[in-house]
C-alpha atoms as a PDB file:
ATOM      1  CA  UNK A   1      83.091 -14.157 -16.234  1.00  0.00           C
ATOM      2  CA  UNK A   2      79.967 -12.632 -14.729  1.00  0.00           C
ATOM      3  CA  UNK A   3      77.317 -13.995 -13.975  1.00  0.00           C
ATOM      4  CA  UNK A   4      73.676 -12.451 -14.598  1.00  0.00           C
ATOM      5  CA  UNK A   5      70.454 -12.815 -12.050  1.00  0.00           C
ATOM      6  CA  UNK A   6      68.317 -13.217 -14.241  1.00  0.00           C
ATOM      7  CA  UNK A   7      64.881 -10.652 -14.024  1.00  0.00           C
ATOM      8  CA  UNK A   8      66.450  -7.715 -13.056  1.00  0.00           C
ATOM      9  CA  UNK A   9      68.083  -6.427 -16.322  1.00  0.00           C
ATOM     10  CA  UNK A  10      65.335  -7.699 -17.924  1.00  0.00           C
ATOM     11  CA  UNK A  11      63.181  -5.043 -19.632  1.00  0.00           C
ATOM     12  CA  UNK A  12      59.847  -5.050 -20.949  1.00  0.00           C
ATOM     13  CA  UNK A  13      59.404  -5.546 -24.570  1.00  0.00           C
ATOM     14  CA  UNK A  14      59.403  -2.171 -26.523  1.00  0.00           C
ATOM     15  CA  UNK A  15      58.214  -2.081 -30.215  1.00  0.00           C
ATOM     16  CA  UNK A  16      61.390  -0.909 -32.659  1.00  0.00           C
ATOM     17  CA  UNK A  17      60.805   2.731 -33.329  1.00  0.00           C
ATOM     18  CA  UNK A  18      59.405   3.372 -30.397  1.00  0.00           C
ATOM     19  CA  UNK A  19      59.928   6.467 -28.390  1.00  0.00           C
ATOM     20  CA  UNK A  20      60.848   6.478 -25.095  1.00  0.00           C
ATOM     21  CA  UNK A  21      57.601   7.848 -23.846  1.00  0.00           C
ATOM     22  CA  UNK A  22      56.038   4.660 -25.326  1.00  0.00           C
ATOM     23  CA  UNK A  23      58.752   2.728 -23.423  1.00  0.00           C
ATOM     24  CA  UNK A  24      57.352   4.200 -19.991  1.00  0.00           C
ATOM     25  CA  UNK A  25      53.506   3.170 -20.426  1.00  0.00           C
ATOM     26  CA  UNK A  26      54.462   0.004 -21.420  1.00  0.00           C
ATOM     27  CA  UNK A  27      56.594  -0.550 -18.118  1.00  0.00           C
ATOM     28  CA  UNK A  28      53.952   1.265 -16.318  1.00  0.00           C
ATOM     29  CA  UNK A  29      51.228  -1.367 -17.632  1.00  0.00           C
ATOM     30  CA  UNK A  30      53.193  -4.438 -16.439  1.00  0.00           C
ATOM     31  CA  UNK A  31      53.699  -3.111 -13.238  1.00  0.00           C
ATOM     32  CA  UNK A  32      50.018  -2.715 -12.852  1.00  0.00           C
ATOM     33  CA  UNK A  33      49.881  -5.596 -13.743  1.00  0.00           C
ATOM     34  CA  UNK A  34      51.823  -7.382 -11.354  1.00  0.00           C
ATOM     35  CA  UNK A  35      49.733  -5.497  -8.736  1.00  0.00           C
ATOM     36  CA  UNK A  36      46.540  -6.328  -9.572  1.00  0.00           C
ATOM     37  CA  UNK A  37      46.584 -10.332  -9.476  1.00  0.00           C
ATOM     38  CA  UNK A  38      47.730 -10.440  -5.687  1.00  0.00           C
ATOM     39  CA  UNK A  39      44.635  -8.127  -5.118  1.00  0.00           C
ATOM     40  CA  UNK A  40      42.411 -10.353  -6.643  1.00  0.00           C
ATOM     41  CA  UNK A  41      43.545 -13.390  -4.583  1.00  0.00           C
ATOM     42  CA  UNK A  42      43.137 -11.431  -1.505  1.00  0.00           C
ATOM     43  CA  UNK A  43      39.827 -10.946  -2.139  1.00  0.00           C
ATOM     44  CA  UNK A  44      38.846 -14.479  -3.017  1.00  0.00           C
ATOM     45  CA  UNK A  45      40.600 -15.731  -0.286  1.00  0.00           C
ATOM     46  CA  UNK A  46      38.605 -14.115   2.326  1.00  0.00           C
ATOM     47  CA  UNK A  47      35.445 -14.553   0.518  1.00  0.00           C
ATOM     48  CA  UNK A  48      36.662 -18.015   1.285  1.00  0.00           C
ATOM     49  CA  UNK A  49      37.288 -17.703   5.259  1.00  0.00           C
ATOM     50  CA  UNK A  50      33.560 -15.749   5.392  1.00  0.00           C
ATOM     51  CA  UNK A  51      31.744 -18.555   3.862  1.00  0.00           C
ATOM     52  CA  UNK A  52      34.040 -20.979   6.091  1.00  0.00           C
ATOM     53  CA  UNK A  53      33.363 -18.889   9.399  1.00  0.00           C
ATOM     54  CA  UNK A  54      29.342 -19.190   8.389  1.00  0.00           C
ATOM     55  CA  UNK A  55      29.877 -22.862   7.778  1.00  0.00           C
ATOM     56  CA  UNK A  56      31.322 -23.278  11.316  1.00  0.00           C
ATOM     57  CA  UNK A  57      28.524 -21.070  13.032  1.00  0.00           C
ATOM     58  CA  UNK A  58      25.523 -22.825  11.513  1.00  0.00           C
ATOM     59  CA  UNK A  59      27.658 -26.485  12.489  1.00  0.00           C
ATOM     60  CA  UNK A  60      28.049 -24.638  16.223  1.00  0.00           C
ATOM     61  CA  UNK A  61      24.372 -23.151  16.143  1.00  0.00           C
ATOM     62  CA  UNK A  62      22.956 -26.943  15.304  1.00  0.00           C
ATOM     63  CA  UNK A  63      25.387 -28.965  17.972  1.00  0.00           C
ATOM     64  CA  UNK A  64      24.044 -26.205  20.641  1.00  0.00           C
ATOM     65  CA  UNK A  65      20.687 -26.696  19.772  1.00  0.00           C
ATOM     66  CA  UNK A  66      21.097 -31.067  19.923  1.00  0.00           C
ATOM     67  CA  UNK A  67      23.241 -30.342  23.244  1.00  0.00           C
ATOM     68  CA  UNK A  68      20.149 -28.312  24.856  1.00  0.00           C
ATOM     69  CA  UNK A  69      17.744 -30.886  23.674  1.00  0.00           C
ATOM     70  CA  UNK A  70      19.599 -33.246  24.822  1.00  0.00           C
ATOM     71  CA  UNK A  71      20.223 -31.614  28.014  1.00  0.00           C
ATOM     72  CA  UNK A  72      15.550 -31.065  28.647  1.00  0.00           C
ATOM     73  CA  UNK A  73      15.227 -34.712  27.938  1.00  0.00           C
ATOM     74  CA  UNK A  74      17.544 -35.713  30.294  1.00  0.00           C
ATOM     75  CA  UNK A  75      15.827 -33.840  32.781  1.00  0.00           C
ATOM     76  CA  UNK A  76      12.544 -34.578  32.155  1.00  0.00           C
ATOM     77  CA  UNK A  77      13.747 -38.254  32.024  1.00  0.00           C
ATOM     78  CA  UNK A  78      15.259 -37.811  35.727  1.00  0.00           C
ATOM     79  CA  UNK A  79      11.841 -36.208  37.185  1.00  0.00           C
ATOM     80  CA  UNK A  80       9.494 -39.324  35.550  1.00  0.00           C
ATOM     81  CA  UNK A  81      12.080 -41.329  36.928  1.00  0.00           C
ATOM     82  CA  UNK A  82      11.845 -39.280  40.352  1.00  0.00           C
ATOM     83  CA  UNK A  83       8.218 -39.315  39.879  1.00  0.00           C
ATOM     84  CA  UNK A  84       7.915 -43.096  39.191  1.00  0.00           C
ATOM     85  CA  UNK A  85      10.281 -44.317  42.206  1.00  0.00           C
ATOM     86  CA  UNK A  86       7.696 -42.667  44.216  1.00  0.00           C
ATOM     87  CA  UNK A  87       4.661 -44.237  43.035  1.00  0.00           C
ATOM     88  CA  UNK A  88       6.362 -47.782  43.616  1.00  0.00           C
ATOM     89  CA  UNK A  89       7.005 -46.476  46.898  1.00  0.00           C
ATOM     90  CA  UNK A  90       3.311 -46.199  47.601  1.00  0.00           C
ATOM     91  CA  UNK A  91       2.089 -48.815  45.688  1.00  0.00           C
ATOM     92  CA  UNK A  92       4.302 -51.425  47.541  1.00  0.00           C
ATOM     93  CA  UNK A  93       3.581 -49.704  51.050  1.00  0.00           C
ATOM     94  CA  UNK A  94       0.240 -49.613  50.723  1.00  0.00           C
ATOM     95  CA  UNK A  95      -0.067 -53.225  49.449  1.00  0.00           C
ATOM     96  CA  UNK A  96       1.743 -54.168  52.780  1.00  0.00           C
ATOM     97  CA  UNK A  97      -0.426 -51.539  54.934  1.00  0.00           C
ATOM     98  CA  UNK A  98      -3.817 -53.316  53.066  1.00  0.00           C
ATOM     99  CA  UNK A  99      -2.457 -56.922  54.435  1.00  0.00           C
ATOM    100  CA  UNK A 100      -2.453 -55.504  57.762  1.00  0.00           C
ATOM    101  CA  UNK A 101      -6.076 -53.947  58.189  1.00  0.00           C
ATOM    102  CA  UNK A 102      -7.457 -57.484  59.675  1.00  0.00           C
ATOM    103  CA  UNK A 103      -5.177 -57.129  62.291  1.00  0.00           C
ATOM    104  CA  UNK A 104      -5.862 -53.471  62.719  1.00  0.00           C
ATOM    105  CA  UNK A 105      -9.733 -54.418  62.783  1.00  0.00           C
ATOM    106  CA  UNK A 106      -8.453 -57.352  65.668  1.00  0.00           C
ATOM    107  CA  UNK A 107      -7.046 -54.649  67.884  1.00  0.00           C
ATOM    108  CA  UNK A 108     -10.063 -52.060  67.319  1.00  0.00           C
ATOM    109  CA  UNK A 109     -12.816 -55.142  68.361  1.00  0.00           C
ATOM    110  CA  UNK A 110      -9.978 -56.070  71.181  1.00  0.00           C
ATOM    111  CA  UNK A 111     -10.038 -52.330  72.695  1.00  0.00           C
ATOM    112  CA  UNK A 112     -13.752 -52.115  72.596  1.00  0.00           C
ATOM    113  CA  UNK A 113     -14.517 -55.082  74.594  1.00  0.00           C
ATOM    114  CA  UNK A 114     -11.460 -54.153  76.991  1.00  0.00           C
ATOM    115  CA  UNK A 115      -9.058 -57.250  75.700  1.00  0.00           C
ATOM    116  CA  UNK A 116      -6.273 -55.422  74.924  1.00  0.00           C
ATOM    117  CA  UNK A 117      -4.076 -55.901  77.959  1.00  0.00           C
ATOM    118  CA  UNK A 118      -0.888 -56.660  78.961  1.00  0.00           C
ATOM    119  CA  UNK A 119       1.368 -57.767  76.510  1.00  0.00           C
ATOM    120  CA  UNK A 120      -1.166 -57.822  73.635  1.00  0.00           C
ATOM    121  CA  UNK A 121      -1.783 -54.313  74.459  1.00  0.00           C
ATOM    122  CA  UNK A 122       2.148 -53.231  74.060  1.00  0.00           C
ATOM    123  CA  UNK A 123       2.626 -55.329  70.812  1.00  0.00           C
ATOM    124  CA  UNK A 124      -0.754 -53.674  69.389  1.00  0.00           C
ATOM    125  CA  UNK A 125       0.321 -50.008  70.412  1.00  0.00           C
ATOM    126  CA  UNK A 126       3.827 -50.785  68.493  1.00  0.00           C
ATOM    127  CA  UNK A 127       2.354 -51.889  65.541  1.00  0.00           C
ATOM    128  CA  UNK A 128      -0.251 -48.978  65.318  1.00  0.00           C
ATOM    129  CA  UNK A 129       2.668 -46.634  65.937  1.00  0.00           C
ATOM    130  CA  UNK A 130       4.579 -48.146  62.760  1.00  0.00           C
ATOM    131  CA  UNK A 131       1.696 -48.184  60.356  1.00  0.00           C
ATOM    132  CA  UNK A 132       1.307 -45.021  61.643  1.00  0.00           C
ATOM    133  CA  UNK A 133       5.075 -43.676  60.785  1.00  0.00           C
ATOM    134  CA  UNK A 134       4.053 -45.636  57.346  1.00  0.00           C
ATOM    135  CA  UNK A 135       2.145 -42.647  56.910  1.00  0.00           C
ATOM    136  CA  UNK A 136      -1.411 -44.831  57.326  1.00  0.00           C
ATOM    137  CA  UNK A 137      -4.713 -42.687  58.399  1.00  0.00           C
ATOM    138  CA  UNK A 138      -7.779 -43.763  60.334  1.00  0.00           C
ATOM    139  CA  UNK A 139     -10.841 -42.109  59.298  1.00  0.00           C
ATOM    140  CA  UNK A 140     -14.962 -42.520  59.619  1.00  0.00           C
ATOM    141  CA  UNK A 141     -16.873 -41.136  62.672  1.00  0.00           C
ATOM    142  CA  UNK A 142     -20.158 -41.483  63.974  1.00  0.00           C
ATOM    143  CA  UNK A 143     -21.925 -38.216  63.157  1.00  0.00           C
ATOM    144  CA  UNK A 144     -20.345 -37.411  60.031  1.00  0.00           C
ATOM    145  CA  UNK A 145     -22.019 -36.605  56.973  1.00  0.00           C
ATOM    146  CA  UNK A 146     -22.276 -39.073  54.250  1.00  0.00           C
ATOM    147  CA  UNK A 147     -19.416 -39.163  51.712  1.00  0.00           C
ATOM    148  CA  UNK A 148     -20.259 -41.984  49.203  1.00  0.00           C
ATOM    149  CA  UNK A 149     -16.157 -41.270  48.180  1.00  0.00           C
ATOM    150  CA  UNK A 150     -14.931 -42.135  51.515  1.00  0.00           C
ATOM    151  CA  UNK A 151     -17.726 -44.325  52.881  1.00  0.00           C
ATOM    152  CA  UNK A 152     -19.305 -47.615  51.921  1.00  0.00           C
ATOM    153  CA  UNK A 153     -22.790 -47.920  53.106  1.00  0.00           C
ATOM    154  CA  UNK A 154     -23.781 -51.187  54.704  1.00  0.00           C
ATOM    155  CA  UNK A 155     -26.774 -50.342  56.244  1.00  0.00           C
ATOM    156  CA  UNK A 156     -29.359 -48.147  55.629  1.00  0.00           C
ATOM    157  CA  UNK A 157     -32.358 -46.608  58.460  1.00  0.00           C
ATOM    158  CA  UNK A 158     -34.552 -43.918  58.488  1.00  0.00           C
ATOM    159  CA  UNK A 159     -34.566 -41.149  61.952  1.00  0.00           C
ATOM    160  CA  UNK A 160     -36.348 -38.085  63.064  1.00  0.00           C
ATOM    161  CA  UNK A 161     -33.246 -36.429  64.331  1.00  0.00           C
ATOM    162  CA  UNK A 162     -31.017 -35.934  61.398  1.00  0.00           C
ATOM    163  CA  UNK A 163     -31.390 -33.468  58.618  1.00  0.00           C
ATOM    164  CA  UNK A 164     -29.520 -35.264  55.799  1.00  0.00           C
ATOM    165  CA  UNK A 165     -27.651 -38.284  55.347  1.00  0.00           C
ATOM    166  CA  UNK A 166     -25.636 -39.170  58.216  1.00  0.00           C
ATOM    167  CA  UNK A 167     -23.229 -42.106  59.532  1.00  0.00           C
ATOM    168  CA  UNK A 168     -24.776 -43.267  62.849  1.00  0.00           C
ATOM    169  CA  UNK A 169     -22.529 -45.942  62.976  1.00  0.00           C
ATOM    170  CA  UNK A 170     -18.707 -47.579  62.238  1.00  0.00           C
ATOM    171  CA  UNK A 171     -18.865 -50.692  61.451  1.00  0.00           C
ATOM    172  CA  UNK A 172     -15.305 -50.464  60.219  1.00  0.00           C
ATOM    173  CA  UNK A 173     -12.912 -47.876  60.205  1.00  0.00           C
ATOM    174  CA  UNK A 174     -11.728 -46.524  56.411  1.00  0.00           C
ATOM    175  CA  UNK A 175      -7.701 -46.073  56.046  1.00  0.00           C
ATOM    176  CA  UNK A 176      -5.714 -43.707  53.816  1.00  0.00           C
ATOM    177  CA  UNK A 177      -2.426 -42.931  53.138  1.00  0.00           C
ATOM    178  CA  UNK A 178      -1.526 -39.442  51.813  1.00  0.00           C
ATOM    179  CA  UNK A 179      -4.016 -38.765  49.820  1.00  0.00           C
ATOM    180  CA  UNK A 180      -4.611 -42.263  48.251  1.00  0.00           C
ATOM    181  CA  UNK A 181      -7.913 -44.256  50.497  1.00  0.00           C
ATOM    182  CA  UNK A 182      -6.672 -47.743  50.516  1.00  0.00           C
ATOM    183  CA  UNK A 183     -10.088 -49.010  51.974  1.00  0.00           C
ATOM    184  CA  UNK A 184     -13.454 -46.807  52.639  1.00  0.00           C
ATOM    185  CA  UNK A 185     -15.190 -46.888  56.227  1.00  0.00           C
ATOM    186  CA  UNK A 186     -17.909 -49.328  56.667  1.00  0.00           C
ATOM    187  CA  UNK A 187     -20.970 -47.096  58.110  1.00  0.00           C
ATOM    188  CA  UNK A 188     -24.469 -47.317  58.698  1.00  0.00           C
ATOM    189  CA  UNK A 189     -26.253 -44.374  57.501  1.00  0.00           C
ATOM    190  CA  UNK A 190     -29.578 -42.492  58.680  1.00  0.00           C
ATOM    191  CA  UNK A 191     -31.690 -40.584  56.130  1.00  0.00           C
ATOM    192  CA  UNK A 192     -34.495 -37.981  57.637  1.00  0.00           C
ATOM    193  CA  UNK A 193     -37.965 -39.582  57.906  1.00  0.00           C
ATOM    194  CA  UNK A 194     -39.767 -39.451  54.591  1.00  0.00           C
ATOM    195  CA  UNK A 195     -42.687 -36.456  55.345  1.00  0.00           C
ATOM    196  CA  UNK A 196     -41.188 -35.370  58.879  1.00  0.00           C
ATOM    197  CA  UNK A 197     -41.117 -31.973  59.169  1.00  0.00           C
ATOM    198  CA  UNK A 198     -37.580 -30.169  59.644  1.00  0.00           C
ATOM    199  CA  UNK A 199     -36.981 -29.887  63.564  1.00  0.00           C
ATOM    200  CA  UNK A 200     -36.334 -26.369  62.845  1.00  0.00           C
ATOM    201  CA  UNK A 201     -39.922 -25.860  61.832  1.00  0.00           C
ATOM    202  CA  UNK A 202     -41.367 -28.065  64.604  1.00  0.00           C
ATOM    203  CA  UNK A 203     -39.441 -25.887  67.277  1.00  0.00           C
ATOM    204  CA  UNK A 204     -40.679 -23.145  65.921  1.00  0.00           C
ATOM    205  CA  UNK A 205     -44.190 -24.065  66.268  1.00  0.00           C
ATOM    206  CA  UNK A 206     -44.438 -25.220  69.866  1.00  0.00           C
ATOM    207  CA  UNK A 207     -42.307 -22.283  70.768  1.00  0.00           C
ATOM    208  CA  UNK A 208     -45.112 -19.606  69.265  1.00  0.00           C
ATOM    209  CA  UNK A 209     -47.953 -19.366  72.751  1.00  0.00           C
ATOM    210  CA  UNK A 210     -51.108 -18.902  71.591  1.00  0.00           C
ATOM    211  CA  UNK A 211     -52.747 -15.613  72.180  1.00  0.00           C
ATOM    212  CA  UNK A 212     -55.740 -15.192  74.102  1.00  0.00           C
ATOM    213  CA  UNK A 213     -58.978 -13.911  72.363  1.00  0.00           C
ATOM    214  CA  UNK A 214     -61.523 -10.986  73.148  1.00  0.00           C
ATOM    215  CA  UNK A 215     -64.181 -13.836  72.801  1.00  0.00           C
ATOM    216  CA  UNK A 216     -62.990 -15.944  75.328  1.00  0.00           C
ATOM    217  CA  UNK A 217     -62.140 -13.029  77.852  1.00  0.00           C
ATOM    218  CA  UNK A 218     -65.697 -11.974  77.991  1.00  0.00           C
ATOM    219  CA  UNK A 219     -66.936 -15.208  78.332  1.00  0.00           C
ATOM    220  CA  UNK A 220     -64.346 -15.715  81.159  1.00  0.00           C
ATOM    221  CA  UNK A 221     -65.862 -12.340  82.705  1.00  0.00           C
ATOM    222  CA  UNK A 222     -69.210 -13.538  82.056  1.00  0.00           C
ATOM    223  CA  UNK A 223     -69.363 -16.356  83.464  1.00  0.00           C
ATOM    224  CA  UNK A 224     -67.999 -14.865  86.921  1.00  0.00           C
ATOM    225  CA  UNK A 225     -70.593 -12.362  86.557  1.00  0.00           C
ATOM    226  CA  UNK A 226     -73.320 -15.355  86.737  1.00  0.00           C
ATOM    227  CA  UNK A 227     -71.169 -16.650  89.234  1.00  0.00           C
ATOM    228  CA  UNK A 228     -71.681 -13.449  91.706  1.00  0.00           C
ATOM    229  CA  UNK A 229     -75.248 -13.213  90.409  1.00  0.00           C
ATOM    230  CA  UNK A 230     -75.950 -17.097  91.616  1.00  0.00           C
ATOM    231  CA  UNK A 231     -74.515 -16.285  95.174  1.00  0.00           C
ATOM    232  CA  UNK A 232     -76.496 -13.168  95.584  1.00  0.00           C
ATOM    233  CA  UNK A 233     -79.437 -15.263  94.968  1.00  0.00           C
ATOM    234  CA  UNK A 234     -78.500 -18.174  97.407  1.00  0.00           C
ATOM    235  CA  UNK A 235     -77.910 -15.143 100.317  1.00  0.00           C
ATOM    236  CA  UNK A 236     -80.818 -13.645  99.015  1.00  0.00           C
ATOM    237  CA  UNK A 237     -83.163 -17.183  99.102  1.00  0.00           C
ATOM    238  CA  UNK A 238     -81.863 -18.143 102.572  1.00  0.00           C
ATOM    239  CA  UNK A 239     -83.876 -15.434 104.734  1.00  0.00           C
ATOM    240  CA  UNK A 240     -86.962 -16.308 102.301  1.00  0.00           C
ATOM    241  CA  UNK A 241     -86.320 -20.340 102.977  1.00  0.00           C
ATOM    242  CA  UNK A 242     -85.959 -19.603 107.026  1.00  0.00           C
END
C-alpha cells in the first residue's frame, strides 16, 4: 500500500463542465494568491523595523542630550568649586595676615627710631619675608596723591606748595594682598590754600621784568642835563665869588 503526501496531488477545485482553459485561470489565481500574502507581510514587517529604528534614535538623541548636560554641569560645578577653594584661600590668609599688622606697625616704629637690632632685627626681617611670600603688599607714600579708596584721612592741613590733595604724611602704612586692600594707609593730607594763586601763575609773574618807559628815560636824561647845567654854574660862580 502507498502512501500519499498529501498537497501535492491535490488540485484546485474546478466547476463540473468546465473546460480546461477554465481549469488553468483557476490554478493561475491560487497561485497568485499564495504570492501575494508573503508580500504583504514583508512590507508590514519593515514598516515595523522603520518605526522601531526611529524609536531607538529619538531614545539615543534624548540620552545624548541628558549625557551632555550632564557632562556642562559637571564642569561648571568643578570651576565654582575651583573658584570657591580659592576665595577660602584668601579669606583665611588674609584673616591671619590682618592679625599680624600690629606687629608689622612694631617693626616699622622699631626701624624708624633705629631699635631694630640684633636679634630683633633677624626675627623681624624673617617675618616680613613670609608675609611677604603670603603675597602681602605695603603701600602709602608721602607725596602721593589722595586716593580716598586706598587712603584713610586722619588729618587734614592746608599748604602753599601743593596743587591738589596730597598725602604729606604716613601715619600708617595700608596693606593689600592681590588685589584685595586688607587695611587702607593712615595719611595726613594737604589741600592748596583756599585763594592762593597756582605757583605756576606766581612764577610766571615775577619772572616777566618790567620794561622801562620813554617817560622815565627822559626824565633820567633830564635830570643829568640839570646836573651838568648846576656844575657849569658852580665853575662859572667861583671866578665871580674870588
Amino acid at each position: 500500500m502507498t502512501e500519499e503526501t498529501p498537497g501535492f496531488d491535490e488540485k484546485p477545485d474546478v466547476p463540473s463542465g468546465a473546460t480546461p482553459d477554465d481549469a488553468a485561470e483557476t490554478a493561475e489565481s491560487s497561485r497568485e494568491e499564495g504570492t501575494a500574502a508573503p508580500a504583504g507581510d514583508a512590507a508590514a514587517q519593515t514598516a515595523g523595523l522603520t518605526a522601531q529604528l526611529d524609536q531607538t534614535r529619538t531614545a539615543l538623541n534624548e540620552r545624548t542630550a541628558d549625557l551632555q548636560r550632564l557632562q556642562a554641569e559637571y564642569q561648571n560645578y568643578r570651576r565654582r568649586v575651583e573658584r570657591d577653594r580659592v576665595t577660602v584661600k584668601e579669606i583665611a590668609t588674609a584673616n591671619l595676615l590682618t592679625e599680624l599688622l600690629p606687629v608689622l606697625d612694631d617693626i616699622g616704629r622699631a626701624r624708624d627710631h633705629g631699635e631694630l637690632v640684633g636679634g630683633f632685627k633677624s626675627v623681624a626681617e624673617s617675618l616680613e619675608t613670609a608675609v611677604a611670600k603670603m603675597g602681602l603688599q605695603q603701600f602709602g607714600k608721602e607725596g602721593e596723591p589722595f586716593d580716598p579708596t586706598i587712603h584713610e584721612a586722619l588729618m587734614h592741613s592746608y599748604a602753599p606748595d601743593v596743587t591738589e590733595t596730597t598725602c604729606v604724611a604716613v601715619l600708617q602704612p595700608g596693606y593689600r594682598i592681590g588685589e584685595r586692600t586688607i587695611r587702607p594707609a593712615r595719611v595726613a593730607v594737604a589741600e592748596p590754600q583756599p585763594g592762593a594763586a597756582p605757583k605756576e601763575a606766581q612764577g610766571g609773574a615775577q619772572a616777566e621784568p618790567k620794561a622801562p618807559s620813554a617817560t622815565d628815560e627822559s626824565g633820567s636824561g633830564g635830570a643829568g642835563g640839570n646836573g651838568g647845567n648846576g656844575g657849569n654854574n658852580e665853575e662859572s660862580g667861583g671866578p665871580e665869588q674870588g
